[in-house]
N, C-alpha and C. Protein backbone atom coordinates (compact mmCIF):
# COMPACT_ATOMS: atom_id res chain seq x y z
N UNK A 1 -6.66 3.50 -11.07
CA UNK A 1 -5.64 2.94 -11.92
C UNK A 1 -6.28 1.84 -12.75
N UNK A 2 -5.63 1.56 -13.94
CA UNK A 2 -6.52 1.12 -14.50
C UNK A 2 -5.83 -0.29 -15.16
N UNK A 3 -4.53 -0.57 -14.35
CA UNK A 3 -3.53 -1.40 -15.05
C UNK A 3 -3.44 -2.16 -13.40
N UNK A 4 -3.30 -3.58 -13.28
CA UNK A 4 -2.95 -4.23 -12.38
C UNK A 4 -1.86 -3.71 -11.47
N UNK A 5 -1.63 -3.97 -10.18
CA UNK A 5 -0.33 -3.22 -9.38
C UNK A 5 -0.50 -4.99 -8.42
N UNK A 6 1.20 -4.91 -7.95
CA UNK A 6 1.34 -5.47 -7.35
C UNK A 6 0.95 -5.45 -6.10
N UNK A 7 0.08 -6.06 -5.00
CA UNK A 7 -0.12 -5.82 -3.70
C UNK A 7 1.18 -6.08 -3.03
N UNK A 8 0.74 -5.32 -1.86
CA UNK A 8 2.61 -5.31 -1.44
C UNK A 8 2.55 -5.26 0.14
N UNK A 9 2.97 -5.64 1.10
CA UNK A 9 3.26 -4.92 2.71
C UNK A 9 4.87 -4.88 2.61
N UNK A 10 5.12 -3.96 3.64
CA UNK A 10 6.69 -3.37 3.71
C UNK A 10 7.55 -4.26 3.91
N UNK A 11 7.56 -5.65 3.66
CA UNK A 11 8.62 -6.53 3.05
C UNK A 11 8.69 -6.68 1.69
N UNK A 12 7.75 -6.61 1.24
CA UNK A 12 7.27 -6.98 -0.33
C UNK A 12 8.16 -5.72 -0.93
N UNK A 13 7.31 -4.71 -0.40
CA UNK A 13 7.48 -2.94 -1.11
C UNK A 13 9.71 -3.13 -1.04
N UNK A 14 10.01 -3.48 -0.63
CA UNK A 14 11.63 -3.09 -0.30
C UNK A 14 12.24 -3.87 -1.77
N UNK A 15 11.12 -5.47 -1.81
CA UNK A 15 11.76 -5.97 -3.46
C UNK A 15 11.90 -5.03 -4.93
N UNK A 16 10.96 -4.50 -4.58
CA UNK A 16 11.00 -3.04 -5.80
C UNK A 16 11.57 -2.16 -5.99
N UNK A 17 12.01 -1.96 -7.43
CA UNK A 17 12.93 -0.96 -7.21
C UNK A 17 11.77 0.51 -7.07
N UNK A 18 12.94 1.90 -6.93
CA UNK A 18 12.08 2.99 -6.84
C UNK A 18 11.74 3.05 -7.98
N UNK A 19 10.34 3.78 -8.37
CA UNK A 19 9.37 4.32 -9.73
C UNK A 19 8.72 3.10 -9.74
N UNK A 20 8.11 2.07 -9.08
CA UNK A 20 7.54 1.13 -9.18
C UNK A 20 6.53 1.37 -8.83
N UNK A 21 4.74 0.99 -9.39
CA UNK A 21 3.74 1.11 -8.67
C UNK A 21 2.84 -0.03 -7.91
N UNK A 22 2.48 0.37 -7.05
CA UNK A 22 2.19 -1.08 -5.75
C UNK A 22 1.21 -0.45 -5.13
N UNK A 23 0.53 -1.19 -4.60
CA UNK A 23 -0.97 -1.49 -3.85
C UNK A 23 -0.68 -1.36 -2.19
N UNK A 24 -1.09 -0.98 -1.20
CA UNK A 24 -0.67 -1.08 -0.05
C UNK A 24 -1.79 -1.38 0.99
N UNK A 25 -2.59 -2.01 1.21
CA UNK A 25 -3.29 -1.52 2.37
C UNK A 25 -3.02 -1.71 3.72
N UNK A 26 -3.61 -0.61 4.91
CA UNK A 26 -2.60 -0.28 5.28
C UNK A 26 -3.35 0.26 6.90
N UNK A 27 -2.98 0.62 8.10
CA UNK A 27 -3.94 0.86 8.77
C UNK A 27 -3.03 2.52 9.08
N UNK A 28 -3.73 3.68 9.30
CA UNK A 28 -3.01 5.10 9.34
C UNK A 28 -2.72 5.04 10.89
N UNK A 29 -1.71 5.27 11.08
CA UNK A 29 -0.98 5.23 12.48
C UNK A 29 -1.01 6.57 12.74
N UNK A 30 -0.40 7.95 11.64
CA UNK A 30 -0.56 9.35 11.96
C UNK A 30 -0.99 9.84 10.24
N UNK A 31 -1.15 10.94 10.63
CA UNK A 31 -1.52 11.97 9.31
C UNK A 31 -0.62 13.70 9.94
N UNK A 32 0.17 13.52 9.55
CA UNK A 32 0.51 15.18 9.42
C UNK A 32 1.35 15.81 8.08
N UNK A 33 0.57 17.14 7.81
CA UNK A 33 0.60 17.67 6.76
C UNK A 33 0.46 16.96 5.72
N UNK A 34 1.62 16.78 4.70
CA UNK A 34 1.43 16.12 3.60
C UNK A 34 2.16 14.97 3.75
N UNK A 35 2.02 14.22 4.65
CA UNK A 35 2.10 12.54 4.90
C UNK A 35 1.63 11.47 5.95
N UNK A 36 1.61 10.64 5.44
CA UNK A 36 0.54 9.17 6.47
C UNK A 36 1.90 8.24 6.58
N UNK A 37 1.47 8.12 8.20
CA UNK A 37 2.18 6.83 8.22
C UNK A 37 1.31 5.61 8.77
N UNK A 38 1.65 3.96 7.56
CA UNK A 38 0.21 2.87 7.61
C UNK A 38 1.62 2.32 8.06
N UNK A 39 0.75 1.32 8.98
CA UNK A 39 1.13 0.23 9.85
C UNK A 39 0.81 -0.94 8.37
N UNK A 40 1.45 -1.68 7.68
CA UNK A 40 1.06 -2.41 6.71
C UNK A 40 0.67 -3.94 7.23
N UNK A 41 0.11 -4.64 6.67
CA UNK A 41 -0.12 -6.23 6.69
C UNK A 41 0.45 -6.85 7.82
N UNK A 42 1.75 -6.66 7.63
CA UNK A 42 2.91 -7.38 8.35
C UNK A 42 3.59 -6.76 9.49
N UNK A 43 3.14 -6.14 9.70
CA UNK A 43 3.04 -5.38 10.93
C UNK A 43 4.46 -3.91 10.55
N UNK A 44 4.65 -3.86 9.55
CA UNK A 44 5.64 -3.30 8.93
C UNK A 44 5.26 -1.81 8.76
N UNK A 45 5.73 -0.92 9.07
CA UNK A 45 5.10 0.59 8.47
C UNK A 45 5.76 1.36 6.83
N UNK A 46 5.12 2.08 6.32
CA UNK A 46 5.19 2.64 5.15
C UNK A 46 4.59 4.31 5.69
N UNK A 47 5.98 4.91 4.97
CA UNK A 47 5.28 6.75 5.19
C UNK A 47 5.24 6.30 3.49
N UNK A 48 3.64 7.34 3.63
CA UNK A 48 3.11 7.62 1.84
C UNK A 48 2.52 9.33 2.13
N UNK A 49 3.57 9.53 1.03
CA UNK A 49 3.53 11.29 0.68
C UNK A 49 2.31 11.33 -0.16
N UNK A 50 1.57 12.08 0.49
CA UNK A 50 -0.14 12.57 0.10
C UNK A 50 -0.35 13.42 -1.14
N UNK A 51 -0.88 13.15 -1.86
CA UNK A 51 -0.95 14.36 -2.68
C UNK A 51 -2.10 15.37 -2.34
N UNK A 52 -1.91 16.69 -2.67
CA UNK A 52 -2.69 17.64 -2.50
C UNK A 52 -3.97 17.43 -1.98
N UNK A 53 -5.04 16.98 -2.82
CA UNK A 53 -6.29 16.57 -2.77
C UNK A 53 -6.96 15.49 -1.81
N UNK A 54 -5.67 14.75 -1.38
CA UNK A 54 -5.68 13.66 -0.84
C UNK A 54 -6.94 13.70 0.21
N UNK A 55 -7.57 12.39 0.33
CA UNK A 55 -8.68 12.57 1.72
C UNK A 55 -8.75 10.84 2.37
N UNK A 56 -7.39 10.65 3.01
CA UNK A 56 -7.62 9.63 4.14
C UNK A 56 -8.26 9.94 5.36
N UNK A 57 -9.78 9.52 5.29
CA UNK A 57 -10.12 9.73 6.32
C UNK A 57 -10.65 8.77 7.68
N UNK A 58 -10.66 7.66 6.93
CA UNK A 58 -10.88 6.40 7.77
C UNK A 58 -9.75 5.25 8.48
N UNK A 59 -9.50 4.80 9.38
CA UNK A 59 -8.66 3.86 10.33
C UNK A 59 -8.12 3.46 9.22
N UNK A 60 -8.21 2.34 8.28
CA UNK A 60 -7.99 1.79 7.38
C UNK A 60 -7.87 2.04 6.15
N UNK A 61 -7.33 2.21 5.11
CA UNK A 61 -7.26 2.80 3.83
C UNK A 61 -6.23 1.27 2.97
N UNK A 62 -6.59 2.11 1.38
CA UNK A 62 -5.98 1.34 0.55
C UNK A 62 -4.40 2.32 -0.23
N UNK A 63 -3.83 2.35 -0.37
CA UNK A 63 -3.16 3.17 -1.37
C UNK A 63 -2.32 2.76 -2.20
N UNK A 64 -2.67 3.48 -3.67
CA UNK A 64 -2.21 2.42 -5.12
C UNK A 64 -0.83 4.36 -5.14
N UNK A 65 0.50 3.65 -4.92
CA UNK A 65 1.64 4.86 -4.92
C UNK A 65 2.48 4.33 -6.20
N UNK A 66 3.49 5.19 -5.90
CA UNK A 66 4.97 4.96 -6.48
C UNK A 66 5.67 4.98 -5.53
N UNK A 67 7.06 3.85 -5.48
CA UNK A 67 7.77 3.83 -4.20
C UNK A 67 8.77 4.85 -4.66
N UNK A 68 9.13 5.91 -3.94
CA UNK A 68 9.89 6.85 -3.78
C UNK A 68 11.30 6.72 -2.93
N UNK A 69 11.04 5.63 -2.22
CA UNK A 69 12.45 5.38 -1.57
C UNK A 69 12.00 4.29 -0.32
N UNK A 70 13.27 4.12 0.45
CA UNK A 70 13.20 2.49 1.13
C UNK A 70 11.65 3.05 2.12
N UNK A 71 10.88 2.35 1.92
CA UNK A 71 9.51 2.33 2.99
C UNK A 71 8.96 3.86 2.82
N UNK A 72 8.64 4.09 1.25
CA UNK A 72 8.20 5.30 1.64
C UNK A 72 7.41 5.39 0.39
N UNK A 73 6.39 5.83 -0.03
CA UNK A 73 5.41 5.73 -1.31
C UNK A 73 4.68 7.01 -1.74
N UNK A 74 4.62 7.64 -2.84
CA UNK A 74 3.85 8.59 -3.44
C UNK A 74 2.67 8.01 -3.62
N UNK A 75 1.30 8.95 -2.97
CA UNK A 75 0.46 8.45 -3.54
C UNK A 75 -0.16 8.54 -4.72
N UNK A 76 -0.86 7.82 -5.17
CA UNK A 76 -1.35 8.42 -6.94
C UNK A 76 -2.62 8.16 -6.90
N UNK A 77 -3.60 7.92 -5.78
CA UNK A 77 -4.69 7.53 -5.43
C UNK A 77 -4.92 6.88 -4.04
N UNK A 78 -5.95 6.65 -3.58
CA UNK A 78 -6.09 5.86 -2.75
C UNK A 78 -7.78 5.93 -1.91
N UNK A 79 -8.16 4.75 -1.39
CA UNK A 79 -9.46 3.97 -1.08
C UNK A 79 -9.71 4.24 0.47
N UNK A 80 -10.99 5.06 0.77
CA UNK A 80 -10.68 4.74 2.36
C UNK A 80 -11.53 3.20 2.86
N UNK A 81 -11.27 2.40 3.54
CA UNK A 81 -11.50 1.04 3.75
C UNK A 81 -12.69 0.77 5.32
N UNK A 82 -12.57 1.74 5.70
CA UNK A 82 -13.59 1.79 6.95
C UNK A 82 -13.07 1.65 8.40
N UNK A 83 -12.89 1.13 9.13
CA UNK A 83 -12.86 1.31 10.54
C UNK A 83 -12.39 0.05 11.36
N UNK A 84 -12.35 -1.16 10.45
CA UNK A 84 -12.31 -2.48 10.49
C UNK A 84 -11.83 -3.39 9.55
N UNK A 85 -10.53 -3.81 9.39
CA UNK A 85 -9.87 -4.79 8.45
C UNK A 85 -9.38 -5.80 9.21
N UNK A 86 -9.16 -7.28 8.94
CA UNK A 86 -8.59 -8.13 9.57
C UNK A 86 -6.97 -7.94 8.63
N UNK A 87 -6.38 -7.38 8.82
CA UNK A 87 -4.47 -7.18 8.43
C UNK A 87 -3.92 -8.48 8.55
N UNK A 88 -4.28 -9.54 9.13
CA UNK A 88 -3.94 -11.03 8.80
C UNK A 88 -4.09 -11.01 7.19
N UNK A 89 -5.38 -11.41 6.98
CA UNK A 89 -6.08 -12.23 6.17
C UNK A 89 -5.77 -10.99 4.89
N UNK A 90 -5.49 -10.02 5.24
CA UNK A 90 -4.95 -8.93 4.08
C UNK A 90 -3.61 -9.07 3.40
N UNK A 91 -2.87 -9.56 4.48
CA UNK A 91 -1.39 -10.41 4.45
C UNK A 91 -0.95 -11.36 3.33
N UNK A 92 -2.16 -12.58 4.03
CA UNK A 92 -2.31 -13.51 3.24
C UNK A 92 -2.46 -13.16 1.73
N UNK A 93 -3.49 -12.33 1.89
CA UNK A 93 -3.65 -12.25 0.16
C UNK A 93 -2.46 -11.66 -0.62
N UNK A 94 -1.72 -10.81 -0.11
CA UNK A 94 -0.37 -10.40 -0.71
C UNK A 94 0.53 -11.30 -0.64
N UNK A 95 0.79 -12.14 0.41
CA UNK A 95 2.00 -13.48 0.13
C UNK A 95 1.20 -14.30 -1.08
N UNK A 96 0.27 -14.71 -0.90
CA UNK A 96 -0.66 -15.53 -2.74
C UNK A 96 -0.06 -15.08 -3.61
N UNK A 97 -0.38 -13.43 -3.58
CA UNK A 97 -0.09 -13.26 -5.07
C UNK A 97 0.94 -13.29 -5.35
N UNK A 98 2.07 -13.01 -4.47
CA UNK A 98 3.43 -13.29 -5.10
C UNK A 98 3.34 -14.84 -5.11
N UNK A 99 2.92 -15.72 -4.28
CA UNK A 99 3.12 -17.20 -4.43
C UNK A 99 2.54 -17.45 -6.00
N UNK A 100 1.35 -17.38 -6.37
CA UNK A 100 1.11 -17.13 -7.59
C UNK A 100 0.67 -16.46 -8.32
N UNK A 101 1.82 -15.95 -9.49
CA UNK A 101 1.84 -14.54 -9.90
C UNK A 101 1.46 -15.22 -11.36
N UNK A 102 0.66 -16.28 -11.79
CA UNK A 102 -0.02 -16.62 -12.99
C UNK A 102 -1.43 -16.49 -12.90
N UNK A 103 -1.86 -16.55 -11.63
CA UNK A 103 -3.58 -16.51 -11.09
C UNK A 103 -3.30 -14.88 -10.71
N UNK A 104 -2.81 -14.22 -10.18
CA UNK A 104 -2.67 -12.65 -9.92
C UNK A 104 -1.69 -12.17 -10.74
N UNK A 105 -2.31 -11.32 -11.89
CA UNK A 105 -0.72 -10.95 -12.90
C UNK A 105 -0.82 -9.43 -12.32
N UNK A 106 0.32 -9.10 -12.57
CA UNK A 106 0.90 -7.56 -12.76
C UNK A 106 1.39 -6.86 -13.48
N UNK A 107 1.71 -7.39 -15.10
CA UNK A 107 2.42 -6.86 -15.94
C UNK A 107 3.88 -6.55 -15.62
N UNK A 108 4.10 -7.22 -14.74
CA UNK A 108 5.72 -7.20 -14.36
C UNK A 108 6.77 -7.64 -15.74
């Protein structure tokens, strides 16, 4: 993506309306068929509908979606992150940017 997105965990993601695009990272709790469910930041979960091609294959991932409905995200891409994230300090950085949304813009 090539346009700023809001980072988000599943308190954040619920302020948005649906067709909104947002940042998630996220840790994969399951994978079946065509959907993941991430344990987010905040200890909050998000199901994100996979697209076709999709390849989450690591503990940890990033995914830049569209929210499709309450706690639930299309993906339109997404990052695999490795095996090891501190989900605190991932937190943090998403409460910032909404704390300040002049140092982190989004085109909101």
């Amino acid at each position: 993506m090539d346009r700023p997105t809001p980072r988000v965990n599943a308190a954040k993601l619920a302020e948005y309306s649906t067709g909104k695009v947002v940042r998630i990272i996220g840790k994969v709790l399951s994978l079946e068929n065509d959907q993941a469910l991430l344990e987010t930041s905040d200890k909050g979960q998000v199901t994100v509908k996979l697209m076709k091609d999709s390849n989450l294959a690591d503990t940890f991932v990033e995914v830049i979606g569209k929210k499709s409905g309450d706690a639930v995200v299309t993906e339109l891409s997404s990052q695999n992150l490795g095996e090891s994230i501190d989900l605190e300090l991932a937190n943090k950085v998403v409460e910032l940017t909404h704390a300040y949304p002049d140092v982190f813009p989004t085109n909101e």
